[in-house]
PDB file of N, CA and C in Angstrom:
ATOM      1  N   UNK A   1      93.336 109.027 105.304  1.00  0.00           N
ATOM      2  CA  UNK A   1      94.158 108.495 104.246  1.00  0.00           C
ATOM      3  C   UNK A   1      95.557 109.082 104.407  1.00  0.00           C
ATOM      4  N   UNK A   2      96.513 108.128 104.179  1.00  0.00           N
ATOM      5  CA  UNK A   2      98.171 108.536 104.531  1.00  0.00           C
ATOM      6  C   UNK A   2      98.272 108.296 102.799  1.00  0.00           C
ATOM      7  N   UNK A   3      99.450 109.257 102.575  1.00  0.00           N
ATOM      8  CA  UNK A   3     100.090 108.871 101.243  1.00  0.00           C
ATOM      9  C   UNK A   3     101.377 108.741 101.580  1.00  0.00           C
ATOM     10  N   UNK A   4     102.040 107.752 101.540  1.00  0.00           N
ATOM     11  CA  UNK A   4     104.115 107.497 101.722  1.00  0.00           C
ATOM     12  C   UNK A   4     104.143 107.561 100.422  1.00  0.00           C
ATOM     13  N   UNK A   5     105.197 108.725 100.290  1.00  0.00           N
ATOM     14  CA  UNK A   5     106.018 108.467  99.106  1.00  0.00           C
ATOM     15  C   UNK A   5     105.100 110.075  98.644  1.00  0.00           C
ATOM     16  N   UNK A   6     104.790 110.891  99.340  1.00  0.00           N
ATOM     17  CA  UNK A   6     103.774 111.347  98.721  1.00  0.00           C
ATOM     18  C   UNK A   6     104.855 112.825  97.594  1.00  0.00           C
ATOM     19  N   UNK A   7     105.531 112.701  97.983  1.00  0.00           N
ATOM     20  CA  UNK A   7     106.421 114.173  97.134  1.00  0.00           C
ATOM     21  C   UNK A   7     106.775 113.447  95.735  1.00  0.00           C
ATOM     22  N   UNK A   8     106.439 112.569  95.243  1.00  0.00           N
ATOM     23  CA  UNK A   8     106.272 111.936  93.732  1.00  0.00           C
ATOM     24  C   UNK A   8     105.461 112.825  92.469  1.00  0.00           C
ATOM     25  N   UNK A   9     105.631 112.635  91.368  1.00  0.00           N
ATOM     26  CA  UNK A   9     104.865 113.481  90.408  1.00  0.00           C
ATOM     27  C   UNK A   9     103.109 112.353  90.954  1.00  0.00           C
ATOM     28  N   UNK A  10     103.335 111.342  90.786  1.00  0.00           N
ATOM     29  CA  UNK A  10     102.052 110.905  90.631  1.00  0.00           C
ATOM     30  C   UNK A  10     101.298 110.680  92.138  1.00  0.00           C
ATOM     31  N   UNK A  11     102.358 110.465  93.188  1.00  0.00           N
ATOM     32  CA  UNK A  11     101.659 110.446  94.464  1.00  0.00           C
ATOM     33  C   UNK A  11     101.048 112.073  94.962  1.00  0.00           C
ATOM     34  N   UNK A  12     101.860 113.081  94.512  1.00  0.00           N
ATOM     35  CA  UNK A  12     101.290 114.358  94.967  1.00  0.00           C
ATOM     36  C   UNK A  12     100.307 114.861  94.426  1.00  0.00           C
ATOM     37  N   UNK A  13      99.722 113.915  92.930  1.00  0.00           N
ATOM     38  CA  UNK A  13      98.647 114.464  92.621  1.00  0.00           C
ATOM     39  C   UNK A  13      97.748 113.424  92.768  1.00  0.00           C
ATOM     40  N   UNK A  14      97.616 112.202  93.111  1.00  0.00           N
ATOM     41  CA  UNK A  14      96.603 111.293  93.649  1.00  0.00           C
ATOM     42  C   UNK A  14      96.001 112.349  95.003  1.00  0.00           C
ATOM     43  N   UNK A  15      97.651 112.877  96.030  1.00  0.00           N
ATOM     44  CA  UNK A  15      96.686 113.655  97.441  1.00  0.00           C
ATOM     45  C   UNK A  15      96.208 114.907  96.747  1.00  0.00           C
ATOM     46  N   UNK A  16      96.566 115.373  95.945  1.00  0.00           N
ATOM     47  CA  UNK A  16      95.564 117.106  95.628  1.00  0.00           C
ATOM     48  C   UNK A  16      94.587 116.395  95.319  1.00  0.00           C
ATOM     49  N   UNK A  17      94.419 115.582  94.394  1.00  0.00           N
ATOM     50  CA  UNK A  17      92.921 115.043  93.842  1.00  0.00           C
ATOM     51  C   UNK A  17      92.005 114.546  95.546  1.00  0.00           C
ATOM     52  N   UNK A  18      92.546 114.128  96.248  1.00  0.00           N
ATOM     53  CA  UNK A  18      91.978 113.449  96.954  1.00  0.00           C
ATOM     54  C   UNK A  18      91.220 114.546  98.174  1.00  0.00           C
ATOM     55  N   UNK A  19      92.540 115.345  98.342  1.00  0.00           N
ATOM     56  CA  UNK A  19      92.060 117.083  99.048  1.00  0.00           C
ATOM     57  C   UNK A  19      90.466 117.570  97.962  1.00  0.00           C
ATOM     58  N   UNK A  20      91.056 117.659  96.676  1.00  0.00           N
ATOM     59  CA  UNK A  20      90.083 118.640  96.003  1.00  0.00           C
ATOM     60  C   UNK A  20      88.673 118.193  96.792  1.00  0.00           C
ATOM     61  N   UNK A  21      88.310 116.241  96.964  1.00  0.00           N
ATOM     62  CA  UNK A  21      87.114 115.833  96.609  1.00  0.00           C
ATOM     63  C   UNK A  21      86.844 115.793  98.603  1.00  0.00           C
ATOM     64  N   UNK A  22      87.688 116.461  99.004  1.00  0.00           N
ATOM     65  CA  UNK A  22      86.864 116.840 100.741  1.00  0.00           C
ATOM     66  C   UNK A  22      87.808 115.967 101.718  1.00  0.00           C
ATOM     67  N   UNK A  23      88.654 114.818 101.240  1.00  0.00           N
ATOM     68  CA  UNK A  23      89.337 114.137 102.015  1.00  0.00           C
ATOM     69  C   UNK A  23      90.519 113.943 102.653  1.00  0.00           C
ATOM     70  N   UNK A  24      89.974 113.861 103.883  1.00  0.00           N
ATOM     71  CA  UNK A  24      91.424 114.258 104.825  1.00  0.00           C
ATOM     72  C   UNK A  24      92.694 113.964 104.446  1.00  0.00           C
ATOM     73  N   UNK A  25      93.728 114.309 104.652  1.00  0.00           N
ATOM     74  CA  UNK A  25      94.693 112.876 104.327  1.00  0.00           C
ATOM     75  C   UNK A  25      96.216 113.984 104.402  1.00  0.00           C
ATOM     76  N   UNK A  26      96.786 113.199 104.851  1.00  0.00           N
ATOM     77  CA  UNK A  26      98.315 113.691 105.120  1.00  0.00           C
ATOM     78  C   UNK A  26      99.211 112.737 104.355  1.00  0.00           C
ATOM     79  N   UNK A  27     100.685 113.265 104.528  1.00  0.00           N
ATOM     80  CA  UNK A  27     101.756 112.523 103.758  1.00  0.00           C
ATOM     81  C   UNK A  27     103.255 112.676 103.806  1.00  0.00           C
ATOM     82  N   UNK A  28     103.638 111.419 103.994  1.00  0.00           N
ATOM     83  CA  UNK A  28     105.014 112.093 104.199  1.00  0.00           C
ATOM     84  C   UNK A  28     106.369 111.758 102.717  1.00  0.00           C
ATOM     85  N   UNK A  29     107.351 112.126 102.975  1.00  0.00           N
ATOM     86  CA  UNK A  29     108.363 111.867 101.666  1.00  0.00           C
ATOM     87  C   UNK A  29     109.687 111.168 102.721  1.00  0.00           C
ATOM     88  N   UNK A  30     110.705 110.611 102.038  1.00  0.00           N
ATOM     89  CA  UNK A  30     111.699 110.737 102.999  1.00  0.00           C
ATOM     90  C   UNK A  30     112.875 111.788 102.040  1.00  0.00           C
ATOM     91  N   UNK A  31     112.467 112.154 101.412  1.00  0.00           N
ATOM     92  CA  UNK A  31     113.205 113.440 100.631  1.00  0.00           C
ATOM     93  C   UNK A  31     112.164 114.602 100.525  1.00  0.00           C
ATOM     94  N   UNK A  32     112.624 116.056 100.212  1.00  0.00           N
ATOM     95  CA  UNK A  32     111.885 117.193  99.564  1.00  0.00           C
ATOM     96  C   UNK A  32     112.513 117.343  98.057  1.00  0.00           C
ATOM     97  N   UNK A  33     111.418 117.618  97.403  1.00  0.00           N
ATOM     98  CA  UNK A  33     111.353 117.970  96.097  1.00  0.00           C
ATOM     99  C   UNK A  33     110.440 118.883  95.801  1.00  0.00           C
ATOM    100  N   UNK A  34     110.563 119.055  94.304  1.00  0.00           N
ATOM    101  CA  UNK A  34     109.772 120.135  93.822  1.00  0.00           C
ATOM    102  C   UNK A  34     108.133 119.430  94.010  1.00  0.00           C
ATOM    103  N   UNK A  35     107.770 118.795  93.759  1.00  0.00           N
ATOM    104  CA  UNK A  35     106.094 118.054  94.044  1.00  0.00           C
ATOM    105  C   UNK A  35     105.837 118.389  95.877  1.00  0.00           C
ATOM    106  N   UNK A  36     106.693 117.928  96.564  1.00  0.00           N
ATOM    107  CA  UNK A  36     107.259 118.095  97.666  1.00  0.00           C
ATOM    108  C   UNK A  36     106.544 119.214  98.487  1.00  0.00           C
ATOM    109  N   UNK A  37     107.871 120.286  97.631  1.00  0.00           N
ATOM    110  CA  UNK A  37     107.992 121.340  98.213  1.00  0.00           C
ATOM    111  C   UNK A  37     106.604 122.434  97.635  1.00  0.00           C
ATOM    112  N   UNK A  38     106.134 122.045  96.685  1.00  0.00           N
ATOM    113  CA  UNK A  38     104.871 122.691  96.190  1.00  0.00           C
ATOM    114  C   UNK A  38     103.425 122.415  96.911  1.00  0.00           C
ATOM    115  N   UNK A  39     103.520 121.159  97.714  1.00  0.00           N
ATOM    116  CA  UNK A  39     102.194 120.879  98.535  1.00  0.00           C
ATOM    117  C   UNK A  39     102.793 122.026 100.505  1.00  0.00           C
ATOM    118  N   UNK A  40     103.826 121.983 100.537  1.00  0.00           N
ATOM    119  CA  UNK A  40     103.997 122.613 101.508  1.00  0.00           C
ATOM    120  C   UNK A  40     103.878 124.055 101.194  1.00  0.00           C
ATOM    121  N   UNK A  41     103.900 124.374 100.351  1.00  0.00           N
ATOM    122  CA  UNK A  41     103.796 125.873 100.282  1.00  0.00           C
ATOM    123  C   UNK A  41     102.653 126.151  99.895  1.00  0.00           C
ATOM    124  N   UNK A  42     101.468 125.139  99.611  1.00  0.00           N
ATOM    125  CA  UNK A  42     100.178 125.540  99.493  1.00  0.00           C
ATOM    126  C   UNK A  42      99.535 125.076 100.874  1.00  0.00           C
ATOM    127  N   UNK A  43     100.046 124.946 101.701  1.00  0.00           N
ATOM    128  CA  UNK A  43      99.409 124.510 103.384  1.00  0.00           C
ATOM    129  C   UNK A  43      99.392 123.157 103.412  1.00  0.00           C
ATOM    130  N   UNK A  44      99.526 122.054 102.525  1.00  0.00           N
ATOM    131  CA  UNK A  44      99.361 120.784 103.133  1.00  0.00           C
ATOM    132  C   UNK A  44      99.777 119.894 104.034  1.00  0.00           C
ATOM    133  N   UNK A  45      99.263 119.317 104.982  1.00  0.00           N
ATOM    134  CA  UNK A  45      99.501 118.335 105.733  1.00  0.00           C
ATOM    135  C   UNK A  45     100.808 116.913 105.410  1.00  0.00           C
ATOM    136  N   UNK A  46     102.099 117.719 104.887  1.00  0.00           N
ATOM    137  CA  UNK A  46     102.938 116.974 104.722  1.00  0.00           C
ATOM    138  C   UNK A  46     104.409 116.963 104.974  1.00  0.00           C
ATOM    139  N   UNK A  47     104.549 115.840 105.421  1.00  0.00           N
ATOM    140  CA  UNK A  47     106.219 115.615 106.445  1.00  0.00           C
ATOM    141  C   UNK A  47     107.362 114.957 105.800  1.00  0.00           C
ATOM    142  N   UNK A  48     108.478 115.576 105.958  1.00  0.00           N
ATOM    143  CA  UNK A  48     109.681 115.046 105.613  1.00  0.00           C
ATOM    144  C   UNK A  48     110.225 114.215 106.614  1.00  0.00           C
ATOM    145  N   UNK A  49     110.131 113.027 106.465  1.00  0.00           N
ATOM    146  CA  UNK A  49     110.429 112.175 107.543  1.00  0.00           C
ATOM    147  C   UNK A  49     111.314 110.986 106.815  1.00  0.00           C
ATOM    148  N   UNK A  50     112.668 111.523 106.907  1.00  0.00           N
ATOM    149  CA  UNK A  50     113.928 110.701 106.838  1.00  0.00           C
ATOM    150  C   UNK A  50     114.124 110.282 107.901  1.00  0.00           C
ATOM    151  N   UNK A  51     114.830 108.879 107.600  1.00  0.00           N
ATOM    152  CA  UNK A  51     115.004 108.268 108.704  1.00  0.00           C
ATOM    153  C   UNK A  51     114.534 106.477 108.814  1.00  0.00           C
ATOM    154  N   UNK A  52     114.124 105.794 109.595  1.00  0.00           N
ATOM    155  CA  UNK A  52     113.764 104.471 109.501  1.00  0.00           C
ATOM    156  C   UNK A  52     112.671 104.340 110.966  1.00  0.00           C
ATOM    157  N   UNK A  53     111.994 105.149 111.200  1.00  0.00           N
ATOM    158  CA  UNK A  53     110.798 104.776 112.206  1.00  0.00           C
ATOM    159  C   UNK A  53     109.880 105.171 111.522  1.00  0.00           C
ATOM    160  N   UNK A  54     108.990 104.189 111.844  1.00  0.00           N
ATOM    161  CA  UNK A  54     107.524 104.135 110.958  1.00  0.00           C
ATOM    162  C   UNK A  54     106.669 105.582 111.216  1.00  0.00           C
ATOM    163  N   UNK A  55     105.998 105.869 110.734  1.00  0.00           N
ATOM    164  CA  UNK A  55     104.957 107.060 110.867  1.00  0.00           C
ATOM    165  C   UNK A  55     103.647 107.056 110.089  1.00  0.00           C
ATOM    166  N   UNK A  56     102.702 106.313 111.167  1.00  0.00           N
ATOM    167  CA  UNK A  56     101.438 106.398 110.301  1.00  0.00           C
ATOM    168  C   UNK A  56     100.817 107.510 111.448  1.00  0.00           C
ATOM    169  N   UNK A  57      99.967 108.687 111.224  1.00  0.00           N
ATOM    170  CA  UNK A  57      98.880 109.359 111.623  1.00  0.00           C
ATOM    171  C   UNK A  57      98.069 108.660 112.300  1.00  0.00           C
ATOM    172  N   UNK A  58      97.036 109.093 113.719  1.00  0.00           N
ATOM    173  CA  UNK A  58      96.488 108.603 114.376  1.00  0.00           C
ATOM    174  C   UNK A  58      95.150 108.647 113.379  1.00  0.00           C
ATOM    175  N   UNK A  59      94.684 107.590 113.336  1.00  0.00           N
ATOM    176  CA  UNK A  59      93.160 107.194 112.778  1.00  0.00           C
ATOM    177  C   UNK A  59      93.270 107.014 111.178  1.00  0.00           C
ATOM    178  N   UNK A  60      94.430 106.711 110.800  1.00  0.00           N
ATOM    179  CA  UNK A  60      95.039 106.424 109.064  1.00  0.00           C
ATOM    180  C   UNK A  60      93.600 105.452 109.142  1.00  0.00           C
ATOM    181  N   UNK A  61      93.081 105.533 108.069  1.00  0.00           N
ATOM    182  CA  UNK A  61      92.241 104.069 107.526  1.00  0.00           C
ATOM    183  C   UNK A  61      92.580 103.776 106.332  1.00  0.00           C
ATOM    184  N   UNK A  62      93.279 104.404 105.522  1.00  0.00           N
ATOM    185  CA  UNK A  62      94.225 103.644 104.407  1.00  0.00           C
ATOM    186  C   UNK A  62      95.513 104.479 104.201  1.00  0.00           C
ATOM    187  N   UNK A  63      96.218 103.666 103.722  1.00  0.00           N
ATOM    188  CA  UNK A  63      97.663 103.959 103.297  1.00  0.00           C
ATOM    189  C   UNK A  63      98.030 103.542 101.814  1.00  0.00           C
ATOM    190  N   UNK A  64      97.862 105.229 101.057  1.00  0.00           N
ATOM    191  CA  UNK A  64      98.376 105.012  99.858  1.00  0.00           C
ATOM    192  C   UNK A  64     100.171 104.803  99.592  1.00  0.00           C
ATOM    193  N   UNK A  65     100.714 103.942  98.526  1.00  0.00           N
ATOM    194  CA  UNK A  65     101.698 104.017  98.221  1.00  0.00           C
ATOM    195  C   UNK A  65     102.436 103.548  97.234  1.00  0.00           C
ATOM    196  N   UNK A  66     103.277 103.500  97.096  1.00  0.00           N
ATOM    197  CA  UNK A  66     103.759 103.526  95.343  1.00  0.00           C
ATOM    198  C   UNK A  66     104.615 102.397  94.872  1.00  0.00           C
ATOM    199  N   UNK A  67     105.056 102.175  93.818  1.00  0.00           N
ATOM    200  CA  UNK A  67     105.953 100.306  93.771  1.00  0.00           C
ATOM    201  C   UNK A  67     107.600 101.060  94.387  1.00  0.00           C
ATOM    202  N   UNK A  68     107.747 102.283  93.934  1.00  0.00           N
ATOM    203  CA  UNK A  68     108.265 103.177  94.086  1.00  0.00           C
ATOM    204  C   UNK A  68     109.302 102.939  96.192  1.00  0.00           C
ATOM    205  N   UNK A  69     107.934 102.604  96.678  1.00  0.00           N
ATOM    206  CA  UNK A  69     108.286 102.400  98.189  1.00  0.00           C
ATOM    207  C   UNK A  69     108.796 100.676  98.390  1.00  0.00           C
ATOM    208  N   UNK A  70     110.011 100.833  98.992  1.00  0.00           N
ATOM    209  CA  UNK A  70     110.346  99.486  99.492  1.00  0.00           C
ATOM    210  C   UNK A  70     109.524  98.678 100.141  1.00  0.00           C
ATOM    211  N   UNK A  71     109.336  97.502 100.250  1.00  0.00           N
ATOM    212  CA  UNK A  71     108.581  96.468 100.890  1.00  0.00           C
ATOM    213  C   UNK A  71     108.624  96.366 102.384  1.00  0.00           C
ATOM    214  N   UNK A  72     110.348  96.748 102.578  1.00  0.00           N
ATOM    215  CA  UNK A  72     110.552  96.901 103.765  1.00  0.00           C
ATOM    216  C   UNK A  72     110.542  98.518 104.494  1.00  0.00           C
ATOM    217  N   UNK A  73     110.413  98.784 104.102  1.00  0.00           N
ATOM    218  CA  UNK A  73     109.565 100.164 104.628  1.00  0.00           C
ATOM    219  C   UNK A  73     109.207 100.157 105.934  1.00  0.00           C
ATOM    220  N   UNK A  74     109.577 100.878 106.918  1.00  0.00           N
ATOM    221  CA  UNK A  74     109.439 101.098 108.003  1.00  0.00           C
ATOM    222  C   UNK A  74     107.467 101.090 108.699  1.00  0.00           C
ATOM    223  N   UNK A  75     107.055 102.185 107.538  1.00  0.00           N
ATOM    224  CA  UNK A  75     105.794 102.953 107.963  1.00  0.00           C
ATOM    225  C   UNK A  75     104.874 101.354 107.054  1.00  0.00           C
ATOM    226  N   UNK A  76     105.124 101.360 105.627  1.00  0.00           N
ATOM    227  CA  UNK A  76     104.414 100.125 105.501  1.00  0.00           C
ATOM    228  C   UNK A  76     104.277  98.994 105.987  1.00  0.00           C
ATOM    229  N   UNK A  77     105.508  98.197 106.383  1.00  0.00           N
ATOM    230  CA  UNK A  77     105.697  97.047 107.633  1.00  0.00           C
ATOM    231  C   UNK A  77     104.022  97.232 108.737  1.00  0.00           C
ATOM    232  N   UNK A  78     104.735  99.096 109.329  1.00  0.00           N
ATOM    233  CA  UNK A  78     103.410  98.700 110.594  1.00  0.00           C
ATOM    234  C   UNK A  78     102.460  99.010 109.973  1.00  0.00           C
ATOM    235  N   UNK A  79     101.801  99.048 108.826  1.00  0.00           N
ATOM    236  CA  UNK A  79     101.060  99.282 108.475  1.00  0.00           C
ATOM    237  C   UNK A  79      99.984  97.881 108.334  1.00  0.00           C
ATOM    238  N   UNK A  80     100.910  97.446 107.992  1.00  0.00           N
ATOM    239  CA  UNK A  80     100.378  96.014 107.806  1.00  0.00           C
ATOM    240  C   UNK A  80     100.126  94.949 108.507  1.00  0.00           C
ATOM    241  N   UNK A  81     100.961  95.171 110.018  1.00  0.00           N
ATOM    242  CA  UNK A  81     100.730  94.690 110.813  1.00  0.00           C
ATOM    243  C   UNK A  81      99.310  95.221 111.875  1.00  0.00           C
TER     244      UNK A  81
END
């Protein structure tokens, strides 16, 4: 499981919830923030990836994300393709 958008109040706690219950899952922001910067300082699997090239994780089988994320979105685009 990928979360985009994941340094959000509500996306960073969809991935702790999702960690708590055993499941893999990484995430990236294209900013740092305090939600952000609080999953990195507890060890999580999450990237600041500004910029406009897509980034999904090898073996993603879903991609969470928020209304929050543009349509045109780099990482959602290939996601979907």
């Amino acid at each position: 499981m990928h979360f985009l958008g994941v340094g959000g109040a509500g996306m960073s706690s969809l991935f702790r919830l999702s960690r708590y219950f055993g499941i893999r899952a990484t995430g990236t922001d294209s900013a740092r923030g305090e939600y952000f910067d609080s999953l990195v300082s507890d060890g999580e699997e999450v990237e600041c990836m500004a910029g406009g090239a897509p980034f999904l994780p090898q073996g993603t089988e879903l991609l969470v994300y928020s209304l929050a994320i543009d349509e045109m979105d780099a990482t959602l685009s290939a996601a979907r393709e």
